[in-house]
N, C-alpha and C. Protein backbone atom coordinates (compact mmCIF):
# COMPACT_ATOMS: atom_id res chain seq x y z
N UNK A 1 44.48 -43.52 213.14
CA UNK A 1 45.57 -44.45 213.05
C UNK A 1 46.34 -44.17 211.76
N UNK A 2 47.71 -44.22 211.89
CA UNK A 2 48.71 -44.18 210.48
C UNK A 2 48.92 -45.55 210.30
N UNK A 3 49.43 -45.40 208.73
CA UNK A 3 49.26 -46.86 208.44
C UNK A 3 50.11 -46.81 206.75
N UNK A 4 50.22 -47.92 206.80
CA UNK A 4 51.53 -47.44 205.07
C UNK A 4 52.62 -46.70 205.25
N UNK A 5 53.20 -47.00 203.73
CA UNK A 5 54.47 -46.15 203.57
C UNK A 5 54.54 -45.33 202.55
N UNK A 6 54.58 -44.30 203.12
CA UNK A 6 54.89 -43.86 201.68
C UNK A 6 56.02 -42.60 201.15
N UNK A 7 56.37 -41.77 200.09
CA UNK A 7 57.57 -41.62 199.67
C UNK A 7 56.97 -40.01 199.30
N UNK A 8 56.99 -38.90 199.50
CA UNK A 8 57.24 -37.30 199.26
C UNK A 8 58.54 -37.17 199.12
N UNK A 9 58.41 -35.85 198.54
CA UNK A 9 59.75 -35.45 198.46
C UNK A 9 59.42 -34.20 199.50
N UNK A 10 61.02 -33.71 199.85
CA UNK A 10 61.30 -32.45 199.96
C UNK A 10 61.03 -30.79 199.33
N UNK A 11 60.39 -30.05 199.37
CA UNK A 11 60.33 -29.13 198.46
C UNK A 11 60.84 -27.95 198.59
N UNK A 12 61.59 -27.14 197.55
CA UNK A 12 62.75 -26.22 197.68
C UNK A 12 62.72 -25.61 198.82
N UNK A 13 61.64 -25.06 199.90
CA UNK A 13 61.87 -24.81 200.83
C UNK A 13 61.85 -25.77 202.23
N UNK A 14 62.30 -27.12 201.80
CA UNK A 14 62.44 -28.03 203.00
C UNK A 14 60.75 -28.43 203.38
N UNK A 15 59.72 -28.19 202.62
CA UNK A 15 58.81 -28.39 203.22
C UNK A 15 58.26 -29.92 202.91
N UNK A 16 57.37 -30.77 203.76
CA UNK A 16 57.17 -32.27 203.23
C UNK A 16 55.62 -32.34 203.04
N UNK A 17 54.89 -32.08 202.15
CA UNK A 17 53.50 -32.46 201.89
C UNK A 17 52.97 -34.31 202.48
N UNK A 18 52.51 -34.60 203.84
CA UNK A 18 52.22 -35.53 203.89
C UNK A 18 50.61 -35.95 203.34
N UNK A 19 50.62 -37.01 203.32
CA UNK A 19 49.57 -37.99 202.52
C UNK A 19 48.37 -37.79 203.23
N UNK A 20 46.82 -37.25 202.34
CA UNK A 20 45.38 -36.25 202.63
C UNK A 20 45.06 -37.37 203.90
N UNK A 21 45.14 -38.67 204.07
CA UNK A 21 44.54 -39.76 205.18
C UNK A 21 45.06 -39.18 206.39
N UNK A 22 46.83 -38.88 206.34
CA UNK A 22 46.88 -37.81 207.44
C UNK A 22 47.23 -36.61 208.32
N UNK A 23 46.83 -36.31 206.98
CA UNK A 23 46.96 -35.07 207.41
C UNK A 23 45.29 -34.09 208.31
N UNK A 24 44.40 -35.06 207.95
CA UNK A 24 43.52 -34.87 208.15
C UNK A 24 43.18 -35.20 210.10
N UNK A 25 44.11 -36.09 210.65
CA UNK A 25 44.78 -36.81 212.04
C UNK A 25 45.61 -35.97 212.41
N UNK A 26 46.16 -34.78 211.80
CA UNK A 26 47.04 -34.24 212.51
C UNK A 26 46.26 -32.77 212.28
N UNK A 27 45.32 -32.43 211.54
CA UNK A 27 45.04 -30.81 211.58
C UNK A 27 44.70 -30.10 212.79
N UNK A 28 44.05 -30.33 213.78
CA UNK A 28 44.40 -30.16 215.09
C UNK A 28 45.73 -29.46 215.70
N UNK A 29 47.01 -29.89 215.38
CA UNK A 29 48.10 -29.51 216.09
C UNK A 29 48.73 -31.03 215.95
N UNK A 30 50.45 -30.36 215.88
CA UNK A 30 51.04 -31.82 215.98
C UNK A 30 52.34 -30.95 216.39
N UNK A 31 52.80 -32.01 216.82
CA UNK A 31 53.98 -32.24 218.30
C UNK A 31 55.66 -33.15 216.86
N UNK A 32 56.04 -32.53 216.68
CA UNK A 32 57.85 -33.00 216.17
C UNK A 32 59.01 -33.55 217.01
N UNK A 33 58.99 -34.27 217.17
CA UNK A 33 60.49 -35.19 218.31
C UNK A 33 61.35 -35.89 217.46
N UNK A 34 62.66 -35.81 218.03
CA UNK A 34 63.58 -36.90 217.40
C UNK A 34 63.04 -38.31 217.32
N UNK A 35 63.19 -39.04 217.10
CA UNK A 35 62.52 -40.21 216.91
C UNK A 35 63.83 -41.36 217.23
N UNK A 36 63.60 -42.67 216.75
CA UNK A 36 64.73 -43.43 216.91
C UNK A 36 65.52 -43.72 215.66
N UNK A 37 67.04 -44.10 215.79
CA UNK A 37 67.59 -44.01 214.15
C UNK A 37 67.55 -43.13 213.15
N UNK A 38 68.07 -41.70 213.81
CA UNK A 38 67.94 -40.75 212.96
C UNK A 38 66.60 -39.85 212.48
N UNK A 39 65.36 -40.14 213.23
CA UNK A 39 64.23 -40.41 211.88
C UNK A 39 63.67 -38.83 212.95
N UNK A 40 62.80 -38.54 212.56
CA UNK A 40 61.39 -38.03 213.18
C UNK A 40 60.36 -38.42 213.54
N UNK A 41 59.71 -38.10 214.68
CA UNK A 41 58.50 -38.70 214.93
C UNK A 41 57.49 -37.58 214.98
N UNK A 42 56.47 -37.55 214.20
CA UNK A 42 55.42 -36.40 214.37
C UNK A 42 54.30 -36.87 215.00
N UNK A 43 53.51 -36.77 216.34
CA UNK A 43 52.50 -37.05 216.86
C UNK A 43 51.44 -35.91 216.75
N UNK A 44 50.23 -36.29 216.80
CA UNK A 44 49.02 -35.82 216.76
C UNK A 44 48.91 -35.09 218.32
N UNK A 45 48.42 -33.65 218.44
CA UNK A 45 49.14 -32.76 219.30
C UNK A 45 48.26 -33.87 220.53
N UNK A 46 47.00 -34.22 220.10
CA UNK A 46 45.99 -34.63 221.65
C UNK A 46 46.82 -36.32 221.83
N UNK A 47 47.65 -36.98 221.14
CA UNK A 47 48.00 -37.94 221.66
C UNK A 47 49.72 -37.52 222.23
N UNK A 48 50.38 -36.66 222.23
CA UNK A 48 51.81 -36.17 222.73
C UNK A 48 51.62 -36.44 224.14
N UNK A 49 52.55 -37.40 224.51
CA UNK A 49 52.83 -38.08 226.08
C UNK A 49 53.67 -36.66 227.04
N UNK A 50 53.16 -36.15 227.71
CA UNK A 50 53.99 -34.87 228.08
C UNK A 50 54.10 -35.34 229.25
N UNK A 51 53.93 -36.47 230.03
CA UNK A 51 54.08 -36.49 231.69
C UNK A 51 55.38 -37.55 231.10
N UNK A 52 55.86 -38.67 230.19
CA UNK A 52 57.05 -39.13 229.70
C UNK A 52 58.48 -38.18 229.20
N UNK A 53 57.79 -37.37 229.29
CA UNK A 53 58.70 -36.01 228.92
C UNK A 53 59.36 -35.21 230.02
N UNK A 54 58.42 -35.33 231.08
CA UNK A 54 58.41 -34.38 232.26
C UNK A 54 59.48 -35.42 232.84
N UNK A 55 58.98 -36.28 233.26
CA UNK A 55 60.03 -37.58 233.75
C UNK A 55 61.49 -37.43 233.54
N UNK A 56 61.46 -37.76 232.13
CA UNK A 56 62.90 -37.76 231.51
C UNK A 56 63.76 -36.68 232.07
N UNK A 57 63.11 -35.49 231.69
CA UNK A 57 63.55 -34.53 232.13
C UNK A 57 63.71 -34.12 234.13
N UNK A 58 63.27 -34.80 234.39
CA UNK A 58 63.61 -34.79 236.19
C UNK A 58 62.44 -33.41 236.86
N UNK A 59 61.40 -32.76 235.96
CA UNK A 59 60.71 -31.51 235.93
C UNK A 59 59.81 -32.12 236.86
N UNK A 60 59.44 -31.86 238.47
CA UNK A 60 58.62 -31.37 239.46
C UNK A 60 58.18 -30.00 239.43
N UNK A 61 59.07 -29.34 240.51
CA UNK A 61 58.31 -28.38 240.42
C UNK A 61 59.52 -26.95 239.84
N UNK A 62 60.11 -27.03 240.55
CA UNK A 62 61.17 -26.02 240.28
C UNK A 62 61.48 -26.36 238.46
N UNK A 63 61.96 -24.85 238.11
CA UNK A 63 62.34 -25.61 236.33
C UNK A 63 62.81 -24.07 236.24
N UNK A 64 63.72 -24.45 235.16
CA UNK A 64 64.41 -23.19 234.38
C UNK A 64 64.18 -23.47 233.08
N UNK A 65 63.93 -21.98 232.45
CA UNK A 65 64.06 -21.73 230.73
C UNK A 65 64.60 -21.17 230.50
N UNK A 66 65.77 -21.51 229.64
CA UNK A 66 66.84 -21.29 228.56
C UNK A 66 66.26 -20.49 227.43
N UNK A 67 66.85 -19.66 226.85
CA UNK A 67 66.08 -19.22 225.75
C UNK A 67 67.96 -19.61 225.12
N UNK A 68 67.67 -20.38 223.91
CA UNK A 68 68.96 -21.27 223.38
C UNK A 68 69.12 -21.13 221.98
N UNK A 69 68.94 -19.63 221.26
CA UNK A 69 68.95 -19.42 220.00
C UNK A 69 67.92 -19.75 219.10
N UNK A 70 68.31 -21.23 218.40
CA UNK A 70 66.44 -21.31 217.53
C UNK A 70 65.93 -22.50 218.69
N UNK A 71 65.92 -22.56 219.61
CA UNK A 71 64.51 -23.46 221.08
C UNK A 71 64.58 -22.92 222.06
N UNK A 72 63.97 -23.09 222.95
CA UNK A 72 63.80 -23.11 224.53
C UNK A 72 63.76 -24.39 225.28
N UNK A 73 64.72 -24.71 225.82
CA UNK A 73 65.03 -25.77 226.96
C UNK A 73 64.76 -25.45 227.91
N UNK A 74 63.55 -26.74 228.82
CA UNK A 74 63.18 -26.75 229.78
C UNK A 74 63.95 -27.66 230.78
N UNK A 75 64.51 -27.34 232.27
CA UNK A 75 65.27 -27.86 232.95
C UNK A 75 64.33 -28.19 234.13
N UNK A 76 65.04 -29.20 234.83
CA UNK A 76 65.05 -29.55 236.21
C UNK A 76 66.15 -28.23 236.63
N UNK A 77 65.60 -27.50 237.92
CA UNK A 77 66.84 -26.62 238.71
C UNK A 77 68.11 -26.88 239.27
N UNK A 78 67.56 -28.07 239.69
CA UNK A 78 69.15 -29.00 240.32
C UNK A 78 70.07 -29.13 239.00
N UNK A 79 69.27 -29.95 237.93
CA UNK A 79 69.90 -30.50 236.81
C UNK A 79 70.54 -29.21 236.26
N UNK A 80 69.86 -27.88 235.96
CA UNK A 80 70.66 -27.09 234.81
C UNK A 80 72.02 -26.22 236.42
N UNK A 81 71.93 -26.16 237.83
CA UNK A 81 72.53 -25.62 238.31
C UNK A 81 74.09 -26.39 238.06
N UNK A 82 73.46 -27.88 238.39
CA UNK A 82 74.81 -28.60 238.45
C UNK A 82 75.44 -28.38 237.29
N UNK A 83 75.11 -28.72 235.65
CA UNK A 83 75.27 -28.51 234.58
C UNK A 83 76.71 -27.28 234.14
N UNK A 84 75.12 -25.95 234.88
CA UNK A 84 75.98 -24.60 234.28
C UNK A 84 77.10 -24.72 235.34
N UNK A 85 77.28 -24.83 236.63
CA UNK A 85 78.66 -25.43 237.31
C UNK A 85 79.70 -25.89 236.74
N UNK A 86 79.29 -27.29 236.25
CA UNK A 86 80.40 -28.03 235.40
C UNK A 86 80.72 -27.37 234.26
N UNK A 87 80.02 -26.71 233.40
CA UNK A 87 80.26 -25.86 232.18
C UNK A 87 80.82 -24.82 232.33
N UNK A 88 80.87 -24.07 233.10
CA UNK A 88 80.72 -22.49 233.27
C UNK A 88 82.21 -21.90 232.72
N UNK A 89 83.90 -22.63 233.16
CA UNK A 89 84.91 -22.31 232.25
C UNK A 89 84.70 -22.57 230.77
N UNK A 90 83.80 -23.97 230.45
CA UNK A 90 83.94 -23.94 229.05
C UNK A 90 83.45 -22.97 228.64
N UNK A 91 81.96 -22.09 228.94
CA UNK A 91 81.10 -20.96 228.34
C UNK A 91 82.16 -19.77 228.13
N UNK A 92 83.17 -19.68 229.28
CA UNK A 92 83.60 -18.46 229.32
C UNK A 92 84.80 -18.83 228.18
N UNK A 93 85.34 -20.14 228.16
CA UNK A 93 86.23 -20.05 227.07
C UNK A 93 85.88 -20.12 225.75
N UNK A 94 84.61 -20.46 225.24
CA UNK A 94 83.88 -20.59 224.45
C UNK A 94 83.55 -18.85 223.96
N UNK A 95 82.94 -18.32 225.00
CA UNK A 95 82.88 -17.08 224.75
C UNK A 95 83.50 -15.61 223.84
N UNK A 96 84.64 -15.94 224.95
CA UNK A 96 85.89 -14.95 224.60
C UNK A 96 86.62 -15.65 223.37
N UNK A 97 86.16 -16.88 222.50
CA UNK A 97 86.72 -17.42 221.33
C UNK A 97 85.42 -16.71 220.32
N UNK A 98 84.52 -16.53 220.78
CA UNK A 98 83.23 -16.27 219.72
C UNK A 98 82.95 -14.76 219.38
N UNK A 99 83.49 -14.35 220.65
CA UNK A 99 82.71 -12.64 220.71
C UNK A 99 83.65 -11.88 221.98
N UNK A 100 84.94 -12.13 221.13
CA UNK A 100 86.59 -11.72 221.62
C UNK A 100 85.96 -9.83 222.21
N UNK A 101 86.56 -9.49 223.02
CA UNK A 101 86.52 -8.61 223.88
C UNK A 101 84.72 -8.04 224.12
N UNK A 102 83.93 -8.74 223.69
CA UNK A 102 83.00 -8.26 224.31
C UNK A 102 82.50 -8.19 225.96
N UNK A 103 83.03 -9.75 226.28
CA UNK A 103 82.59 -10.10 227.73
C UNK A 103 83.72 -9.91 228.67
């Protein structure tokens, strides 16, 4: 269980030393999500809700992966077909603005 508040800093390379109570709850593996109000939420990898995830995301069985620069996005097939549909002039105008006569 976490519990308290407490105050680290940042260190020159962005890194956050959390507090020995838990870090010792998370050595195992831990799971990083947006959180609510800006924040982060770091879960302990064996408590990460992945069937609330699957949901959200509309993921049965069919699924596509994106490889999306620094992540990988996981899709519903329907969801990313309809998507890249509706998008597909912006990509190309997007494109030919980013990386002019390549495509």
């Amino acid at each position: 269980m976490f519990l308290g508040t407490h105050f680290p800093k940042l260190d020159d390379k962005g890194r956050l030393f959390l507090p020995a109570k838990f870090r010792d709850e998370l050595a195992d593996g831990l799971v990083i999500t947006r959180g609510q109000e800006r924040s982060l939420s770091v879960w302990p990898e064996r408590e990460f809700v992945p069937p609330m995830l699957r949901d959200y995301a509309g993921l049965d069985r069919d699924c596509v992966v994106i490889g999306a620069m620094n992540r990988v996005e996981i899709w519903n097939t329907e969801n990313w077909n309809r998507y890249s549909q509706e998008q597909e002039q912006a990509f190309a105008d997007l494109s030919e603005e980013v990386l002019p006569g390549i495509f």
